[in-house]
C-alpha atoms as a PDB file:
ATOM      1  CA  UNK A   1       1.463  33.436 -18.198  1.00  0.00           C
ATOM      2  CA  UNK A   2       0.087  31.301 -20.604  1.00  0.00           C
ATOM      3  CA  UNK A   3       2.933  28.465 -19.962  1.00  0.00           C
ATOM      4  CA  UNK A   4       2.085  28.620 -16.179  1.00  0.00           C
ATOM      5  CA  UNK A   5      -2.067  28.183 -16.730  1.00  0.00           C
ATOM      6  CA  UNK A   6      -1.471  24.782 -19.074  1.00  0.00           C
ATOM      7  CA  UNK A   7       1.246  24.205 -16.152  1.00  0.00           C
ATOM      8  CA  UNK A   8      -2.140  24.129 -13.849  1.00  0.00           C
ATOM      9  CA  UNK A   9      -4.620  22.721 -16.391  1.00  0.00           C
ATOM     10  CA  UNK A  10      -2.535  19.887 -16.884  1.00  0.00           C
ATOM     11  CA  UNK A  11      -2.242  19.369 -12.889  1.00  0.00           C
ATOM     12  CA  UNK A  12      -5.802  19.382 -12.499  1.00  0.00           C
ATOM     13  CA  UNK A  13      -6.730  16.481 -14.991  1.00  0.00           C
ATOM     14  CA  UNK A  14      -4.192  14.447 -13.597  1.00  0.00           C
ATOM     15  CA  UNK A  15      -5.780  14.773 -10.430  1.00  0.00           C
ATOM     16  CA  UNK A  16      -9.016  14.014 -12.604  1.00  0.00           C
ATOM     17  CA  UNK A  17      -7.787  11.159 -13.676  1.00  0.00           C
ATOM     18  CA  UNK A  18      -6.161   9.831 -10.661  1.00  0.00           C
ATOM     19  CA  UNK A  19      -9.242  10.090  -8.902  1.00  0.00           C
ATOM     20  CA  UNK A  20     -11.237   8.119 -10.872  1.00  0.00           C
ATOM     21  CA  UNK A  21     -13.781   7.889 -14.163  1.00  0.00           C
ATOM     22  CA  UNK A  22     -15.953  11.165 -14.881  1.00  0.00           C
ATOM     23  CA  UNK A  23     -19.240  10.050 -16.509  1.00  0.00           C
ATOM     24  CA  UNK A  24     -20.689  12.890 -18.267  1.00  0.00           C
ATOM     25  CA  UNK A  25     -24.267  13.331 -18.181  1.00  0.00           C
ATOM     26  CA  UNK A  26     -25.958  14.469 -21.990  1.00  0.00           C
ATOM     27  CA  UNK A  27     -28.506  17.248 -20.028  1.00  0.00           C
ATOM     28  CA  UNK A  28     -24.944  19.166 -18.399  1.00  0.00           C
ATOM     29  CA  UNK A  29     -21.768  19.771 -19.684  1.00  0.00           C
ATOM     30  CA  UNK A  30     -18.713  21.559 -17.469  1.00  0.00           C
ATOM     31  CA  UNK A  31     -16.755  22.250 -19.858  1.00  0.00           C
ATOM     32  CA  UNK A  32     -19.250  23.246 -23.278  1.00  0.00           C
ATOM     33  CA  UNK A  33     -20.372  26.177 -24.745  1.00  0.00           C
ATOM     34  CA  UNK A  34     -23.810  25.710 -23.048  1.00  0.00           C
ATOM     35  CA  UNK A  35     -25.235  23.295 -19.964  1.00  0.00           C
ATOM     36  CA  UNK A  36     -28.757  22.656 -19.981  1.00  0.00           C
ATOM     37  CA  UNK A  37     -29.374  21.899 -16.412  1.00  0.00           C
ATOM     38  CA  UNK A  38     -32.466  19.393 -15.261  1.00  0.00           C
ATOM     39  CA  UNK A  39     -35.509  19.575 -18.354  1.00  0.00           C
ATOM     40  CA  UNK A  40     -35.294  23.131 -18.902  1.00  0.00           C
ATOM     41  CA  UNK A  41     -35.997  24.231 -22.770  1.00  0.00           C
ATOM     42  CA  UNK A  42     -33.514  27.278 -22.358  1.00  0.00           C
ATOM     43  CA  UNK A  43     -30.179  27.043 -22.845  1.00  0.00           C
ATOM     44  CA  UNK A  44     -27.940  29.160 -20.296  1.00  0.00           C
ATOM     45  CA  UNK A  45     -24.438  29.673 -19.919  1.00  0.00           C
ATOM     46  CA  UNK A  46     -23.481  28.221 -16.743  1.00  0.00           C
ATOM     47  CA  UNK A  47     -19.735  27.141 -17.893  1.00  0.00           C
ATOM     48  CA  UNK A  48     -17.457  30.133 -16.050  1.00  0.00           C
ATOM     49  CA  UNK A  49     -19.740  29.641 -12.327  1.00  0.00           C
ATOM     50  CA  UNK A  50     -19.296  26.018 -12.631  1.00  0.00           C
ATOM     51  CA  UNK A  51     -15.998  26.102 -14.137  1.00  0.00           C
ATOM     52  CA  UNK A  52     -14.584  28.129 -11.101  1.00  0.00           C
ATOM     53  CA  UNK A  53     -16.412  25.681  -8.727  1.00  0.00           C
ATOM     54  CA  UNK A  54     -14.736  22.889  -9.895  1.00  0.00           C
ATOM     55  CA  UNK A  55     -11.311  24.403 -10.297  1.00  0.00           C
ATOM     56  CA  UNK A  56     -11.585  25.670  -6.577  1.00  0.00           C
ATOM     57  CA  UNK A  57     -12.884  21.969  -5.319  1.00  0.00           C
ATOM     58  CA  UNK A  58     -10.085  20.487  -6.818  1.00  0.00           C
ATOM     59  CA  UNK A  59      -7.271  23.093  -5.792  1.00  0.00           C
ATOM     60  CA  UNK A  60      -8.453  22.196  -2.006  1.00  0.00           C
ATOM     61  CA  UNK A  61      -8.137  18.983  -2.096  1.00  0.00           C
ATOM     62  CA  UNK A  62      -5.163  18.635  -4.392  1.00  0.00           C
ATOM     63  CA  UNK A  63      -2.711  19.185  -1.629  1.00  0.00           C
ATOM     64  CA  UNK A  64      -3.770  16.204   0.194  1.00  0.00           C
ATOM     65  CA  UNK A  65      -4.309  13.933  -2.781  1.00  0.00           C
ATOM     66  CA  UNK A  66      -0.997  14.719  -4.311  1.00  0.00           C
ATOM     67  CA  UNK A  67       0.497  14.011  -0.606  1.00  0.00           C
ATOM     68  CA  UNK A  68      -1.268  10.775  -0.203  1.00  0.00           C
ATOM     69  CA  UNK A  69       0.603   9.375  -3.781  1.00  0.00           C
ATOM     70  CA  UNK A  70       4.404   9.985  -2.852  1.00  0.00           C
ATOM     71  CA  UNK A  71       6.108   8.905   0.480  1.00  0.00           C
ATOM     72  CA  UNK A  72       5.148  11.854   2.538  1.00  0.00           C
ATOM     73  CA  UNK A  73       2.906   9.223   4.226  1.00  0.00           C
ATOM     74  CA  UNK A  74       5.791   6.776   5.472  1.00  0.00           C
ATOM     75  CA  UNK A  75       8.280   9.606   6.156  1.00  0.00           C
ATOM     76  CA  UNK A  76       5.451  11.637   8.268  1.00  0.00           C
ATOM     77  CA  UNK A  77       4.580   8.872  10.597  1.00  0.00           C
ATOM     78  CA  UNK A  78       8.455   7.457  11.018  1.00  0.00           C
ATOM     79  CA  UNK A  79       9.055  11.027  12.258  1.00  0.00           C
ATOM     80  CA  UNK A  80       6.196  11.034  14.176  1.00  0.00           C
ATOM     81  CA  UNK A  81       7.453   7.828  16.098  1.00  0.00           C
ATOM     82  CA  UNK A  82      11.024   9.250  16.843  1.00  0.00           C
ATOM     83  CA  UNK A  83       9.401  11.881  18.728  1.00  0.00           C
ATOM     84  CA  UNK A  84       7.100   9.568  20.875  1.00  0.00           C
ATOM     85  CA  UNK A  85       9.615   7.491  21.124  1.00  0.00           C
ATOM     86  CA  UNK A  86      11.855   9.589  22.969  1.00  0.00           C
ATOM     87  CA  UNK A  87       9.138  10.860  25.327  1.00  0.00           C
ATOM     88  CA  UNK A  88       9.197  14.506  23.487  1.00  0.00           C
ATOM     89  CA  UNK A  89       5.881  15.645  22.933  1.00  0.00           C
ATOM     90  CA  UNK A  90       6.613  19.005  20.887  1.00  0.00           C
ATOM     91  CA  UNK A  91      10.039  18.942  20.323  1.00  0.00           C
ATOM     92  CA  UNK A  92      11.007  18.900  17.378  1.00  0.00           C
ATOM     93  CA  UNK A  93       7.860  21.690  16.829  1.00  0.00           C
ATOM     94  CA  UNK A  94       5.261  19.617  13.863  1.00  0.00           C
ATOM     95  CA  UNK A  95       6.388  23.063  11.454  1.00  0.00           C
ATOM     96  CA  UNK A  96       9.606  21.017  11.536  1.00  0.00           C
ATOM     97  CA  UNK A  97       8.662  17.882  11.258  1.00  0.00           C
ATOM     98  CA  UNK A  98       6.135  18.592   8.640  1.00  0.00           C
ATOM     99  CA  UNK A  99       8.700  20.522   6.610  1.00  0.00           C
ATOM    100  CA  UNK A 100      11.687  17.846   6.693  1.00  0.00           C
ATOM    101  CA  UNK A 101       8.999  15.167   5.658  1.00  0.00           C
ATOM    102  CA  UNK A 102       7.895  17.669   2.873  1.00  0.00           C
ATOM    103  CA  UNK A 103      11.715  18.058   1.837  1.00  0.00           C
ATOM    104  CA  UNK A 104      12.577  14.201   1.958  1.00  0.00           C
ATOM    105  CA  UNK A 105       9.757  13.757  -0.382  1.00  0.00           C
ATOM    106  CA  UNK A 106      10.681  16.284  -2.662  1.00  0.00           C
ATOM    107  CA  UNK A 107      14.426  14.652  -2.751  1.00  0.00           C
ATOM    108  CA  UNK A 108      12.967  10.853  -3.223  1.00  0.00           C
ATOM    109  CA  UNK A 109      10.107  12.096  -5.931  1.00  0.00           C
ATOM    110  CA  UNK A 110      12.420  14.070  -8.024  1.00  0.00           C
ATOM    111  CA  UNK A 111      13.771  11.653 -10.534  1.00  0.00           C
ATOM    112  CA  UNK A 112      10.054  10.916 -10.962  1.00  0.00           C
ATOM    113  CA  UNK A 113       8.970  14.525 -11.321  1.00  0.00           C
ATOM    114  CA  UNK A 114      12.033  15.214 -14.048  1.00  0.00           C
ATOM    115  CA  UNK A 115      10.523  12.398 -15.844  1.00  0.00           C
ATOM    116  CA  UNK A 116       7.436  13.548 -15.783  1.00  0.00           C
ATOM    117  CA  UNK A 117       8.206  17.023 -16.664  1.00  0.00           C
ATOM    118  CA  UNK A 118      10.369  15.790 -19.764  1.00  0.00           C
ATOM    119  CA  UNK A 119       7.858  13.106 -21.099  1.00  0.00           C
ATOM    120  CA  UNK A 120       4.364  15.148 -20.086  1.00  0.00           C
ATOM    121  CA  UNK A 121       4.724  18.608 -19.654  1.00  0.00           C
ATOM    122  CA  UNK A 122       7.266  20.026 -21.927  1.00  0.00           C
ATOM    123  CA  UNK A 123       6.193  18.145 -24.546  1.00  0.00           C
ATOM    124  CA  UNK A 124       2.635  19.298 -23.946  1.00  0.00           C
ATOM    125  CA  UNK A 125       3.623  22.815 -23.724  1.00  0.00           C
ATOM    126  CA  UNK A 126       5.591  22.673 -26.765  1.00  0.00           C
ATOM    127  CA  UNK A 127       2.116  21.052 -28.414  1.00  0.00           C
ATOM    128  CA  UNK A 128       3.658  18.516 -29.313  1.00  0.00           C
ATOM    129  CA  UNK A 129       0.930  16.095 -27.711  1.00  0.00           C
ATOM    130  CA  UNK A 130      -2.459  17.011 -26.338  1.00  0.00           C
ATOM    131  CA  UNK A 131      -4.265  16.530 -23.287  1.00  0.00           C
ATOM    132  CA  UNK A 132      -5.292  12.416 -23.094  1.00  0.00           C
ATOM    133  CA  UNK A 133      -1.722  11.342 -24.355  1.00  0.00           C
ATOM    134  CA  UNK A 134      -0.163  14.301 -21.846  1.00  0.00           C
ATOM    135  CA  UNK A 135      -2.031  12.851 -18.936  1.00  0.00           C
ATOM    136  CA  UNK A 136      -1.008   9.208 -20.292  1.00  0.00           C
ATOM    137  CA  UNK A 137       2.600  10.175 -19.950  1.00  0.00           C
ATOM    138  CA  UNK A 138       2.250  11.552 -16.655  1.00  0.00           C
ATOM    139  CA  UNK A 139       0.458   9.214 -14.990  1.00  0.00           C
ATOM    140  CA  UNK A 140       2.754   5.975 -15.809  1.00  0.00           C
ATOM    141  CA  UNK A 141       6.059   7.098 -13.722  1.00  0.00           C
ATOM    142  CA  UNK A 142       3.739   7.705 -10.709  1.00  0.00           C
ATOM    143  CA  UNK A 143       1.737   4.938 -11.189  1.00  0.00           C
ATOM    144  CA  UNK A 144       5.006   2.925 -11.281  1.00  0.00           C
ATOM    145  CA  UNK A 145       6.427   4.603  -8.160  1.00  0.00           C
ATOM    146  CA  UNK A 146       3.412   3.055  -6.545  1.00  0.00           C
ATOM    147  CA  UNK A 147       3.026  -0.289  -8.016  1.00  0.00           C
ATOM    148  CA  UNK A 148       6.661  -0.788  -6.596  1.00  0.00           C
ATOM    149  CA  UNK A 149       5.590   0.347  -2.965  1.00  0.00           C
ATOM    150  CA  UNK A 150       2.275  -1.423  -2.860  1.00  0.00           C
ATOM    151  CA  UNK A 151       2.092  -4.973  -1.354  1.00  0.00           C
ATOM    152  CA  UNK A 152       0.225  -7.497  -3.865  1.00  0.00           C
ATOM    153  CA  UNK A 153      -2.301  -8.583  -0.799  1.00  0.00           C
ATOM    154  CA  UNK A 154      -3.440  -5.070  -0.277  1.00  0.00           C
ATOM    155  CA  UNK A 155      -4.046  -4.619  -3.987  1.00  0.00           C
ATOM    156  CA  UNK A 156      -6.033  -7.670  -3.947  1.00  0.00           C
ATOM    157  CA  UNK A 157      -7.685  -6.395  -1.600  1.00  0.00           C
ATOM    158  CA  UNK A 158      -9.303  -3.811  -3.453  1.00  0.00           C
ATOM    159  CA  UNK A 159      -9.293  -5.728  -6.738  1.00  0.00           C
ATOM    160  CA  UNK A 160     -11.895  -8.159  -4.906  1.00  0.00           C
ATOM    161  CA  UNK A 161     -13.833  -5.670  -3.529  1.00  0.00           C
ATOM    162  CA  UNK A 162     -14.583  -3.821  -6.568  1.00  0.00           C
ATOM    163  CA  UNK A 163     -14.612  -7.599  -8.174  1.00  0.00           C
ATOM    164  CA  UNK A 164     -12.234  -6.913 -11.013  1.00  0.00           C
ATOM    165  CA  UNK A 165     -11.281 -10.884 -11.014  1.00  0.00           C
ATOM    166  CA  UNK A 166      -9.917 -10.178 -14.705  1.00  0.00           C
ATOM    167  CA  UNK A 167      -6.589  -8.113 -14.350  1.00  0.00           C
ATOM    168  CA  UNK A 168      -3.860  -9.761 -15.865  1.00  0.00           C
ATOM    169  CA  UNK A 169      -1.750  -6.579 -16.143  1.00  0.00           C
ATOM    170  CA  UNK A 170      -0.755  -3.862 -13.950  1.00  0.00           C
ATOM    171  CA  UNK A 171      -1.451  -1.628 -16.645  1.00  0.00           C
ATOM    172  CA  UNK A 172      -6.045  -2.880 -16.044  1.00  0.00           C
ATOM    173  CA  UNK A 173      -5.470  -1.420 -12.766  1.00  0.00           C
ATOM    174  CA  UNK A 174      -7.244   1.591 -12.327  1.00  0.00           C
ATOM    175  CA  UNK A 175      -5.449   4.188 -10.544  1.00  0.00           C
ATOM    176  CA  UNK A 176      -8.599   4.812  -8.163  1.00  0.00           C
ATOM    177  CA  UNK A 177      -7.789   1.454  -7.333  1.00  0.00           C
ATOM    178  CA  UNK A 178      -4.093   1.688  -7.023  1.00  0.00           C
ATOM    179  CA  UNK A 179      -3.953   4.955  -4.408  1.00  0.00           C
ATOM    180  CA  UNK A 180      -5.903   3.265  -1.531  1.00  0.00           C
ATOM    181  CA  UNK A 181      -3.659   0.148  -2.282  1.00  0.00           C
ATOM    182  CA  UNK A 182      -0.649   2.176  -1.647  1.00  0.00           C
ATOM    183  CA  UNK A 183      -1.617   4.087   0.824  1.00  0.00           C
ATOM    184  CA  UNK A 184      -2.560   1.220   3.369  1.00  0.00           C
ATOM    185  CA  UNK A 185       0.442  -0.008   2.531  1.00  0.00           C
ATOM    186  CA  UNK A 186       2.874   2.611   3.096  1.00  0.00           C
ATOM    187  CA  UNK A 187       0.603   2.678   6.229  1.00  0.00           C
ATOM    188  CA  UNK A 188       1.618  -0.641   7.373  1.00  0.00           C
ATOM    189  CA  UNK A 189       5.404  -0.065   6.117  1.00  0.00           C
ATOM    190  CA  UNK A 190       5.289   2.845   8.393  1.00  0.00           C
ATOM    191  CA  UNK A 191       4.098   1.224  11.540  1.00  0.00           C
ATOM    192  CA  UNK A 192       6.713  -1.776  10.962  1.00  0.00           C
ATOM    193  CA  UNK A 193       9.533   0.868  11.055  1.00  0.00           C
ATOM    194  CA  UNK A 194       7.963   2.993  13.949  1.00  0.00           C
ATOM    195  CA  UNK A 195       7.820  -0.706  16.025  1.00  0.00           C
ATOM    196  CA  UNK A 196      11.630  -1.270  15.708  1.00  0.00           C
ATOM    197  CA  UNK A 197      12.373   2.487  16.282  1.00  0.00           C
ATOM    198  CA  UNK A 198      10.506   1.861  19.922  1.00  0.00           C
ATOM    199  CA  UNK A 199      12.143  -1.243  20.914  1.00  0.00           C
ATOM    200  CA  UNK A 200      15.706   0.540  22.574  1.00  0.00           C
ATOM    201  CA  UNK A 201      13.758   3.247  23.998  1.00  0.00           C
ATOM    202  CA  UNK A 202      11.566   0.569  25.466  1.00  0.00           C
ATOM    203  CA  UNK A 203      14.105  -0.930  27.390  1.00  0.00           C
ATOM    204  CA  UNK A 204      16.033   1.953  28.645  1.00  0.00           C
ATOM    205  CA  UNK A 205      12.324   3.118  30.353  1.00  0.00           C
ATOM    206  CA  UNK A 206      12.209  -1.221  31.582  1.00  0.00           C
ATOM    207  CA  UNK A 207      15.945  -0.309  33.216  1.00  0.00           C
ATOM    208  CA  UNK A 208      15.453   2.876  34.693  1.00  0.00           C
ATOM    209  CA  UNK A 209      12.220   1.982  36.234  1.00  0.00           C
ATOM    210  CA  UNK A 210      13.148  -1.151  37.334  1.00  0.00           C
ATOM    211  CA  UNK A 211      16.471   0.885  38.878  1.00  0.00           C
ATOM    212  CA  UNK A 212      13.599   3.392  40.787  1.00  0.00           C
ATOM    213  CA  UNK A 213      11.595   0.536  41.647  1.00  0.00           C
ATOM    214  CA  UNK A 214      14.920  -1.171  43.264  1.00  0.00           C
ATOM    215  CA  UNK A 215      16.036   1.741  45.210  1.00  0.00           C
ATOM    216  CA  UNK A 216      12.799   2.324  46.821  1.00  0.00           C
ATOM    217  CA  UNK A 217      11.775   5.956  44.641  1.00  0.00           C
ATOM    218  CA  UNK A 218       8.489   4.144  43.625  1.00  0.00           C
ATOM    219  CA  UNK A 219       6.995   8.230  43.592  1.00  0.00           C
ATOM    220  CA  UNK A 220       9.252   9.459  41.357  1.00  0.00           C
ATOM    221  CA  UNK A 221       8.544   9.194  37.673  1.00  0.00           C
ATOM    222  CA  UNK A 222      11.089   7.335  35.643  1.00  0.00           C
ATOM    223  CA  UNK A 223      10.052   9.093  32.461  1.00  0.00           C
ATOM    224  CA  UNK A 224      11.825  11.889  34.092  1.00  0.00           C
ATOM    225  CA  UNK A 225      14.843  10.037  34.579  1.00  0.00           C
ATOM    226  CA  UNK A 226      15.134   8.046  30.936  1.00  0.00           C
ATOM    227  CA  UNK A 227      14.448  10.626  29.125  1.00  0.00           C
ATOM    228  CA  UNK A 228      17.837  12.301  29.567  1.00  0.00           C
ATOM    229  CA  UNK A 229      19.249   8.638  28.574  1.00  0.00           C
ATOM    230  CA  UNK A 230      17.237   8.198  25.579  1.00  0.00           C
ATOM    231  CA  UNK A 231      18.072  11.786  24.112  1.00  0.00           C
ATOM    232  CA  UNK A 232      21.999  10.956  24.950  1.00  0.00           C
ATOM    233  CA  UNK A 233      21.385   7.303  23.108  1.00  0.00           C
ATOM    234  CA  UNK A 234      19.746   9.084  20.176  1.00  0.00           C
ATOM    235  CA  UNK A 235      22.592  11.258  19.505  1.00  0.00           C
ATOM    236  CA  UNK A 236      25.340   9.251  20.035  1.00  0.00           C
ATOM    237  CA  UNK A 237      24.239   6.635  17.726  1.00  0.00           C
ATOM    238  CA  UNK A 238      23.712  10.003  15.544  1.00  0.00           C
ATOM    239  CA  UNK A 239      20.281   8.691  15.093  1.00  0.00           C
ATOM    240  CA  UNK A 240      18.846  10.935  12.816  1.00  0.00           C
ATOM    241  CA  UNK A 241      21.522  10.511  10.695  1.00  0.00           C
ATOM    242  CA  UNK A 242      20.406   6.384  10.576  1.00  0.00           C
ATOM    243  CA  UNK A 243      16.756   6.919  10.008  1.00  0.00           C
ATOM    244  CA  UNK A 244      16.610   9.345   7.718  1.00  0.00           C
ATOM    245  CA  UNK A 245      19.165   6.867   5.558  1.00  0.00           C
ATOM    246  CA  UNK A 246      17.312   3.713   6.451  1.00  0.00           C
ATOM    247  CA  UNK A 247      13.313   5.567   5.284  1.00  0.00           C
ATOM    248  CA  UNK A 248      14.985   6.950   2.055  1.00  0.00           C
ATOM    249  CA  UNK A 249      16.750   3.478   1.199  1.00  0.00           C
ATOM    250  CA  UNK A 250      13.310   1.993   1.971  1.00  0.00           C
ATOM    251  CA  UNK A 251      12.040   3.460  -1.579  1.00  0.00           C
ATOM    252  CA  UNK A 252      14.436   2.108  -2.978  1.00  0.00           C
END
């Protein structure tokens, strides 16, 4: 039990960290003995009430944070395209699509989460290191992970607007810095592979409704009639087969 809650407690402050620089106030402390709140003379014990509010503000959010720094992002939306792209509007179901985007990331994040286990949290357990050099260790293979999938104009991007004209090192990048960085990016990544994903679909709707258009069946819809071709197209080609291989190269 004890192994699982410093399991936890070691997830939480890298979420901490990741999201940014917490300035302590001197009048209230989280995680002290006592908090003093406002100019009150009397000291009360506020630390288990505020202590559970923080732990359950961060376990709500930690899903989506945690997805938003691996490629769940890039994999999510390329599977969103194949589906749109084809003309099928629930098939496959999202419970699928969500869940092979959630395995694909688990397969491309693992050699990062074995290193992070072996440099951060076993060692930690074991007390071999504490907290600040445990949350050191775990933040540099993810932080890498990202520097390598971030484009240098959309980090400048963010260096300028938070005017950090200084940084001469990845390592001066802050990581609240970093995750919007890489997020736009593997936004943009996304959208890139989604565009050439449309273009044969594209033109088997051009031929089929200029084929309609030809014959004179101007009423009928030639979704109806490309969809059929697209589907056949897809699996010949054994598409799914080519973009799952060409989105987990792309990480690379």
């Amino acid at each position: 039990m004890r192994k699982w809650i410093k399991i936890l407690a070691i997830s939480v402050s890298i979420i901490i960290l990741m999201s940014g620089q917490v300035y302590a106030q001197p009048e209230i402390s989280l995680f002290g003995e006592n908090s003093i709140l406002g100019n009150s003379p009397e000291s009360q014990n506020y630390v288990f009430s505020l202590q559970l509010l923080f732990a359950l503000t961060i376990l709500t959010l930690a899903p989506s944070i945690l997805i938003m720094m691996t490629s769940f992002t890039r994999i999510i939306i390329v599977l969103s395209f194949i589906r749109n792209a084809l003309g099928l509007q629930q098939t496959p179901p999202n419970q699928v699509i969500i869940g092979l985007a959630l395995f694909l990331t688990l397969f491309i994040m693992a050699p990062i989460g074995v290193q992070l286990n072996n440099e951060a949290i076993q060692p930690y357990l074991r007390e071999e290191i504490d907290q600040e050099v445990a949350l050191e260790r775990a933040m540099d293979p993810i932080r890498e992970f990202m520097f390598r999938q971030t484009r240098d104009k959309d980090l400048s991007l963010f260096l300028n607007i938070k005017k950090m004209d200084n940084v001469s090192d990845l390592d001066d990048v802050p990581s609240h810095v970093l995750i919007p960085a890489f997020v736009i990016s593997e936004l943009k990544t996304a959208f890139q592979i989604g565009f050439v994903i449309y273009i044969p679909f594209i033109v088997i709707d051009m031929v089929v409704a200029s084929t309609l258009m030809s014959m004179g069946m101007m009423m009928l819809p030639p979704v109806i009639i490309s969809l059929p071709f697209k589907i056949l197209l897809f699996v010949l080609v054994d598409g799914w087969n080519l973009i799952i291989k060409s989105v987990v190269l792309s990480f690379k």
